[in-house]
PDB file of N, CA and C in Angstrom:
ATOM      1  N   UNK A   1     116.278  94.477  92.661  1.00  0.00           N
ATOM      2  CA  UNK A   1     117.682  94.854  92.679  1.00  0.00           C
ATOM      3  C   UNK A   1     118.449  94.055  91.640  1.00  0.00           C
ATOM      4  N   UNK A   2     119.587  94.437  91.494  1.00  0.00           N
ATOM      5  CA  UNK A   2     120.481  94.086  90.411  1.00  0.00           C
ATOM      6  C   UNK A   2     121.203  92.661  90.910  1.00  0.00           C
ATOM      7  N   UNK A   3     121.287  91.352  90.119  1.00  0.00           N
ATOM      8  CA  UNK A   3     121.456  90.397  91.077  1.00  0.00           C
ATOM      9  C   UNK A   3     123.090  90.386  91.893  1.00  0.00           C
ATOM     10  N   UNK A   4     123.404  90.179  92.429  1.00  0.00           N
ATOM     11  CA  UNK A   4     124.811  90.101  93.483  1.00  0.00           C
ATOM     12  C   UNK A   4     125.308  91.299  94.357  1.00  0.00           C
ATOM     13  N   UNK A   5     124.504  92.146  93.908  1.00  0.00           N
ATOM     14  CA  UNK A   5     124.195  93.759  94.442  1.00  0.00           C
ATOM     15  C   UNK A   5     124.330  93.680  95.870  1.00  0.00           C
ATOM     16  N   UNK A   6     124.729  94.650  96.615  1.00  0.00           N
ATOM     17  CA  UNK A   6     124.761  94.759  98.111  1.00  0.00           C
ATOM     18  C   UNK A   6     123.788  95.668  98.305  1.00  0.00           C
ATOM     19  N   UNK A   7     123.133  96.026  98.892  1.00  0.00           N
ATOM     20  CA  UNK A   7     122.247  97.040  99.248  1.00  0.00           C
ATOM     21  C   UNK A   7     122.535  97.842 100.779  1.00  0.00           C
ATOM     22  N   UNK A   8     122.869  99.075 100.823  1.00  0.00           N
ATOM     23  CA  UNK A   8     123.352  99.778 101.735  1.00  0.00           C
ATOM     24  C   UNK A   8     122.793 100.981 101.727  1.00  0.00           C
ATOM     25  N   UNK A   9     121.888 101.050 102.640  1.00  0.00           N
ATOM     26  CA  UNK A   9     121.284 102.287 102.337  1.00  0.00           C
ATOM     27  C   UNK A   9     121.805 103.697 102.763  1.00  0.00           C
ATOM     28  N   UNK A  10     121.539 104.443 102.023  1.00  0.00           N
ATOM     29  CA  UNK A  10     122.657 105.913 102.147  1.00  0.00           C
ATOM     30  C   UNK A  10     123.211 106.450 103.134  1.00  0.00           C
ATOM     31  N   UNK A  11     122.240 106.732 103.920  1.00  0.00           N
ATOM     32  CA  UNK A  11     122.548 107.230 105.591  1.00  0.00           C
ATOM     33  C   UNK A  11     123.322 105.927 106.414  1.00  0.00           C
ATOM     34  N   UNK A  12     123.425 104.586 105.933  1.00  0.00           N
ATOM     35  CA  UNK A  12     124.150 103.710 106.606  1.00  0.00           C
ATOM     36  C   UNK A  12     125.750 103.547 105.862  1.00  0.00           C
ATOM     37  N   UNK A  13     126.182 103.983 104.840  1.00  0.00           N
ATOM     38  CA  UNK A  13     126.929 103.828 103.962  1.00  0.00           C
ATOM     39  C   UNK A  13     128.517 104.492 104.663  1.00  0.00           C
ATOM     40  N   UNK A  14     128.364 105.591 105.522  1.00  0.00           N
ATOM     41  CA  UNK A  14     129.458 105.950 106.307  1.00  0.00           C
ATOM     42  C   UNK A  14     130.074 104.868 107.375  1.00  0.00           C
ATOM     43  N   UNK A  15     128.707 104.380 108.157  1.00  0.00           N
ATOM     44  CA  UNK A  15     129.117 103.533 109.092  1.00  0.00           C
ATOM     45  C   UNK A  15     129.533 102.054 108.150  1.00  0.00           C
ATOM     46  N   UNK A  16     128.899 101.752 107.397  1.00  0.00           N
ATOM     47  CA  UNK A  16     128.799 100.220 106.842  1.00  0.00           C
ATOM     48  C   UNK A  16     129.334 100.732 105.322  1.00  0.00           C
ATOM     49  N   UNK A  17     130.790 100.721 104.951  1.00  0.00           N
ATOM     50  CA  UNK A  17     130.990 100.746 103.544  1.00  0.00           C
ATOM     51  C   UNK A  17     130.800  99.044 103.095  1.00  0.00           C
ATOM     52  N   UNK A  18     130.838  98.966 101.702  1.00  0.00           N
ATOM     53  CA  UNK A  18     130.699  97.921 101.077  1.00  0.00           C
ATOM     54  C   UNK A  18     132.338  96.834 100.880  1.00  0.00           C
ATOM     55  N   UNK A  19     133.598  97.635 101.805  1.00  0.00           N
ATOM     56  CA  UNK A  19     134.602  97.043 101.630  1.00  0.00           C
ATOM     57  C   UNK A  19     135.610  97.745 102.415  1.00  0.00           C
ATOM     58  N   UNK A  20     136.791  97.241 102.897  1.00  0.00           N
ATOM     59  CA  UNK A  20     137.562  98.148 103.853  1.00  0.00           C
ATOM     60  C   UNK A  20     138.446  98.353 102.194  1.00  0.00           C
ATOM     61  N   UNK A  21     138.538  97.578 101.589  1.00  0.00           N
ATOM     62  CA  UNK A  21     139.685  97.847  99.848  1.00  0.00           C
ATOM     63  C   UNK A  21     139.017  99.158  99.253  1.00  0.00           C
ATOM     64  N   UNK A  22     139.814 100.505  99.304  1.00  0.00           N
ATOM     65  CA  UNK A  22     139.208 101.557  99.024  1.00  0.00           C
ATOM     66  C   UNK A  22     140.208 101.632  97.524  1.00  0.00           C
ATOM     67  N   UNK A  23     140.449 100.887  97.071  1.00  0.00           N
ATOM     68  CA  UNK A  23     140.883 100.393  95.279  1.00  0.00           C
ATOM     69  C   UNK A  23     139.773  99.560  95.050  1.00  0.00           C
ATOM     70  N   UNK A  24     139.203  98.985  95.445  1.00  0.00           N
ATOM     71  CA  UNK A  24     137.833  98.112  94.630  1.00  0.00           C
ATOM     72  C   UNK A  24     137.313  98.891  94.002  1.00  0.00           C
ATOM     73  N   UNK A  25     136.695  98.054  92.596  1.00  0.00           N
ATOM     74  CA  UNK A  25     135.745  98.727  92.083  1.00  0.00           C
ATOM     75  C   UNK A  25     134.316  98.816  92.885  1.00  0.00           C
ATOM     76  N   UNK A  26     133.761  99.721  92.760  1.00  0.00           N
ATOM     77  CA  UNK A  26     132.388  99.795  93.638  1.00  0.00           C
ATOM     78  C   UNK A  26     131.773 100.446  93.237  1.00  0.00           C
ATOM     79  N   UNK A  27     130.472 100.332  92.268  1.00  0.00           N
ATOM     80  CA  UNK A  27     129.234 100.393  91.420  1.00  0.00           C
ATOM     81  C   UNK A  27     128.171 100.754  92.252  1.00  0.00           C
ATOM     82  N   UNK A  28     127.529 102.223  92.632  1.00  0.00           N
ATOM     83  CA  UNK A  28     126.355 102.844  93.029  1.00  0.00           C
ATOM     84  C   UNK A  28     125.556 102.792  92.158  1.00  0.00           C
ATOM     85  N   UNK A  29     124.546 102.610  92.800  1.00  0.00           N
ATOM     86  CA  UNK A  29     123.175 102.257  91.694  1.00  0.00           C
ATOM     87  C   UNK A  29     121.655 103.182  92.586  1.00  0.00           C
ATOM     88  N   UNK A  30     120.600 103.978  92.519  1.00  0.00           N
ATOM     89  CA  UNK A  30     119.850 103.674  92.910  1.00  0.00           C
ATOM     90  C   UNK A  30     118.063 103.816  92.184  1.00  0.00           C
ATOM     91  N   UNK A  31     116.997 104.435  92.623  1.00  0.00           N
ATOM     92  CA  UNK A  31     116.590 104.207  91.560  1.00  0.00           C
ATOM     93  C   UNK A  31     116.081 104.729  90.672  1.00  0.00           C
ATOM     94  N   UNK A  32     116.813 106.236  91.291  1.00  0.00           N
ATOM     95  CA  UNK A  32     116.685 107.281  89.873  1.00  0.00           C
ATOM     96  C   UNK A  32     117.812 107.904  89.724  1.00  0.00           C
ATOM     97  N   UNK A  33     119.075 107.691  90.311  1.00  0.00           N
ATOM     98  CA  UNK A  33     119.875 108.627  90.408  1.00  0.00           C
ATOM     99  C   UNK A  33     120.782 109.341  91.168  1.00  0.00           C
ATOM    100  N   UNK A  34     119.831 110.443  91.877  1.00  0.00           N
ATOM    101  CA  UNK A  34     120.260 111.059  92.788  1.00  0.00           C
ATOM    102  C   UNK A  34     120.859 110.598  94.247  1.00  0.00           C
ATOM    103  N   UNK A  35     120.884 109.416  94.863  1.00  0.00           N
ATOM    104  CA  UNK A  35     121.333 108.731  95.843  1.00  0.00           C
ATOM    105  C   UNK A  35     122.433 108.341  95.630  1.00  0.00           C
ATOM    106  N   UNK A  36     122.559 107.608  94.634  1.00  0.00           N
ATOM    107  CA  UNK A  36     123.814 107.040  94.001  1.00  0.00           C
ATOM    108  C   UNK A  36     124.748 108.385  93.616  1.00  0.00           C
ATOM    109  N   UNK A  37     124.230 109.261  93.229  1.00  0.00           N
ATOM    110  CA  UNK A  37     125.318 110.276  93.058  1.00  0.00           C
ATOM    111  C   UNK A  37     125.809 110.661  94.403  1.00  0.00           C
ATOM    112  N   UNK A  38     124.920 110.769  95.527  1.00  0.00           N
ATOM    113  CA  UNK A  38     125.785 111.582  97.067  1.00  0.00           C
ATOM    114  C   UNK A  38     126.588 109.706  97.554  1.00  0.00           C
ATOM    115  N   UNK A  39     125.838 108.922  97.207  1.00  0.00           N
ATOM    116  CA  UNK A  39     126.969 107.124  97.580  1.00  0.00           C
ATOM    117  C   UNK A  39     128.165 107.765  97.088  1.00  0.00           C
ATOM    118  N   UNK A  40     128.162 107.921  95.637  1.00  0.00           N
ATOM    119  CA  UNK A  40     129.480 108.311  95.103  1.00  0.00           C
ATOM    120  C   UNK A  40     130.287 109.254  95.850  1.00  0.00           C
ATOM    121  N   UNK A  41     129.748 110.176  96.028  1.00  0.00           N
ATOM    122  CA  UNK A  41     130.535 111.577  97.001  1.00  0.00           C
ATOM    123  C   UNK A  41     130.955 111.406  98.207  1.00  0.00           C
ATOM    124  N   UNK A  42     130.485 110.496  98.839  1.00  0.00           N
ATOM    125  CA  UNK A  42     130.304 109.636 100.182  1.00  0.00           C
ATOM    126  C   UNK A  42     131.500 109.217 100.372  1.00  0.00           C
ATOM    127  N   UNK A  43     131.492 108.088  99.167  1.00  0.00           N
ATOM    128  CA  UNK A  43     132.711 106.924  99.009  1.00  0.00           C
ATOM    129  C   UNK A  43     134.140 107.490  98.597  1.00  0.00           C
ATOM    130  N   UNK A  44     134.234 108.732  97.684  1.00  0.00           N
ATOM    131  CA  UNK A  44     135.352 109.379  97.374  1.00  0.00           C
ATOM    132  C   UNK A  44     135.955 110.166  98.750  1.00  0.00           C
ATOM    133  N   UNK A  45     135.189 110.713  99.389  1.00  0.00           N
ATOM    134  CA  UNK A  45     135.418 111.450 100.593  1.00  0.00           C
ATOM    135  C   UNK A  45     136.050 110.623 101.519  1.00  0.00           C
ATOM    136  N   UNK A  46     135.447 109.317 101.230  1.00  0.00           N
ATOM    137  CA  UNK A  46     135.966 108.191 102.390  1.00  0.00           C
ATOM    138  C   UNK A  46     137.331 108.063 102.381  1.00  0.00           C
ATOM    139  N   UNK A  47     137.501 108.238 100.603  1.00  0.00           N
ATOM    140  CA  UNK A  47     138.556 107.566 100.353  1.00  0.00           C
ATOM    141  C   UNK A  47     138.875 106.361  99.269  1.00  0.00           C
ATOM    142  N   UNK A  48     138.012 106.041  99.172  1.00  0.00           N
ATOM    143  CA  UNK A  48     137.945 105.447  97.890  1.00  0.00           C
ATOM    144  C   UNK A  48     138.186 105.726  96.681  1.00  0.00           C
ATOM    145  N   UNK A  49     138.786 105.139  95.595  1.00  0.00           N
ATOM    146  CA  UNK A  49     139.148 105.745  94.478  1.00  0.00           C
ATOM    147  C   UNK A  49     139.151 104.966  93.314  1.00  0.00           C
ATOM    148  N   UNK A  50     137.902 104.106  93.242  1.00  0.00           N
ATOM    149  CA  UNK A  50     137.290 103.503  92.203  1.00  0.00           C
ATOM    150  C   UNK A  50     135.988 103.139  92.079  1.00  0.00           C
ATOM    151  N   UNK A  51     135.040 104.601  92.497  1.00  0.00           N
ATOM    152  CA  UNK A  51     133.864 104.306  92.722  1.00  0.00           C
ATOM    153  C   UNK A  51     132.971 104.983  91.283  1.00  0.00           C
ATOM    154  N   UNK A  52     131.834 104.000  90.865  1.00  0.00           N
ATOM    155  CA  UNK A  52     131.642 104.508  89.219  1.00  0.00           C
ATOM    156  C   UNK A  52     129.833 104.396  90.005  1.00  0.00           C
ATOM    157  N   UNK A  53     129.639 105.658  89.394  1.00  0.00           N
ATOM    158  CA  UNK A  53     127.606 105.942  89.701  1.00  0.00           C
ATOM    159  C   UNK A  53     127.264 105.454  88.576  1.00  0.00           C
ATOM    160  N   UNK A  54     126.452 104.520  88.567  1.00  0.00           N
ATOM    161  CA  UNK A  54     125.309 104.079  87.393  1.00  0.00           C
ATOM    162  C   UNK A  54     124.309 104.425  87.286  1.00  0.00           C
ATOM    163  N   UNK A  55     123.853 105.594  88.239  1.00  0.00           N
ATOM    164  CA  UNK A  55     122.556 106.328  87.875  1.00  0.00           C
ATOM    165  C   UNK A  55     121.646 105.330  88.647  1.00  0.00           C
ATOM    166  N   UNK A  56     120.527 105.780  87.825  1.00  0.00           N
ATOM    167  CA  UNK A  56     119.143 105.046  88.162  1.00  0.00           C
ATOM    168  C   UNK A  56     119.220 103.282  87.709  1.00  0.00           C
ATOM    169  N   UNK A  57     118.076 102.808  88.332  1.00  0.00           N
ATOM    170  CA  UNK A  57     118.209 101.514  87.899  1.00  0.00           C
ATOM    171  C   UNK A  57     117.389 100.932  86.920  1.00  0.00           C
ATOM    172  N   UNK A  58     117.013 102.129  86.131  1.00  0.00           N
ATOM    173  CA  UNK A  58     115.882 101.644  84.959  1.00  0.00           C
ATOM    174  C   UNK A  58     117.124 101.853  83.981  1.00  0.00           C
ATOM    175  N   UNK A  59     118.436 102.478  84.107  1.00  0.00           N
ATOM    176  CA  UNK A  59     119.263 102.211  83.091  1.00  0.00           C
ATOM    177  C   UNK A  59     119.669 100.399  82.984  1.00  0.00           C
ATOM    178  N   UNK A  60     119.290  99.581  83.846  1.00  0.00           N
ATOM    179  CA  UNK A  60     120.058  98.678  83.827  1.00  0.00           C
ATOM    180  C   UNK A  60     119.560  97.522  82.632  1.00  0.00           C
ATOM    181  N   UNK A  61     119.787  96.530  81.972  1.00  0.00           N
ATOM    182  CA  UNK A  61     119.641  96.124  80.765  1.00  0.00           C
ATOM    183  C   UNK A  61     119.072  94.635  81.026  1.00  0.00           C
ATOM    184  N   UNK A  62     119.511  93.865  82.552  1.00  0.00           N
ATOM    185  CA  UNK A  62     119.612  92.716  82.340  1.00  0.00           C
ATOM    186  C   UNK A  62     118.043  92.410  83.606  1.00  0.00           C
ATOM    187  N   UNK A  63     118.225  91.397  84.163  1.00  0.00           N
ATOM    188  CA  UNK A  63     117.885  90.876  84.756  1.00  0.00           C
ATOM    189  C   UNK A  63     117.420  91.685  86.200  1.00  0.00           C
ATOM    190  N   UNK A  64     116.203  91.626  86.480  1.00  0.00           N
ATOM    191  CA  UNK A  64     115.897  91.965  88.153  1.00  0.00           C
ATOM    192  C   UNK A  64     115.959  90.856  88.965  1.00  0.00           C
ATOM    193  N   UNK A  65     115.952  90.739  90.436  1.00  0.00           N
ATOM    194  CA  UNK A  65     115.558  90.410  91.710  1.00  0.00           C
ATOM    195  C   UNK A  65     114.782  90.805  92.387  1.00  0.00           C
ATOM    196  N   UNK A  66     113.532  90.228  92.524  1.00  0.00           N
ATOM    197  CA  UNK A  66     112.678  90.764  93.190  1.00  0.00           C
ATOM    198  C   UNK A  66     112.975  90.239  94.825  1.00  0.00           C
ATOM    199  N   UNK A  67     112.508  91.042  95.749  1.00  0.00           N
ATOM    200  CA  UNK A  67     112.726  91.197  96.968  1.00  0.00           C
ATOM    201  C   UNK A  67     112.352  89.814  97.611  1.00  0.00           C
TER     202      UNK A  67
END
């Protein structure tokens, strides 16, 4: 995972958002894509209105965390 990352897995993401601040920025990631795009749809529906999909996580450039 991406380091400082929260990990919330999709089907838990209604009950457990990543913040009650639905102005935070909040960065979906997963690890091809398609998850992170319905997080995104998830989080806008919620209510949120600064949520940015980063796709998969082989886009990412820096550093991993291994488990």
């Amino acid at each position: 995972h991406i380091p400082t990352a929260v990990n919330i897995p999709l089907a838990e993401l209604s009950a457990n958002p990543p913040t009650d601040d639905r102005g935070a920025l909040i960065v979906v990631y997963c690890r091809s894509g398609s998850r992170s795009a319905a997080a995104r749809e998830t989080l806008v529906n919620m209510g949120y209105t600064n949520v940015v999909d980063f796709g998969g996580i082989y886009r990412w450039q820096g550093e991993l965390e291994l488990p």
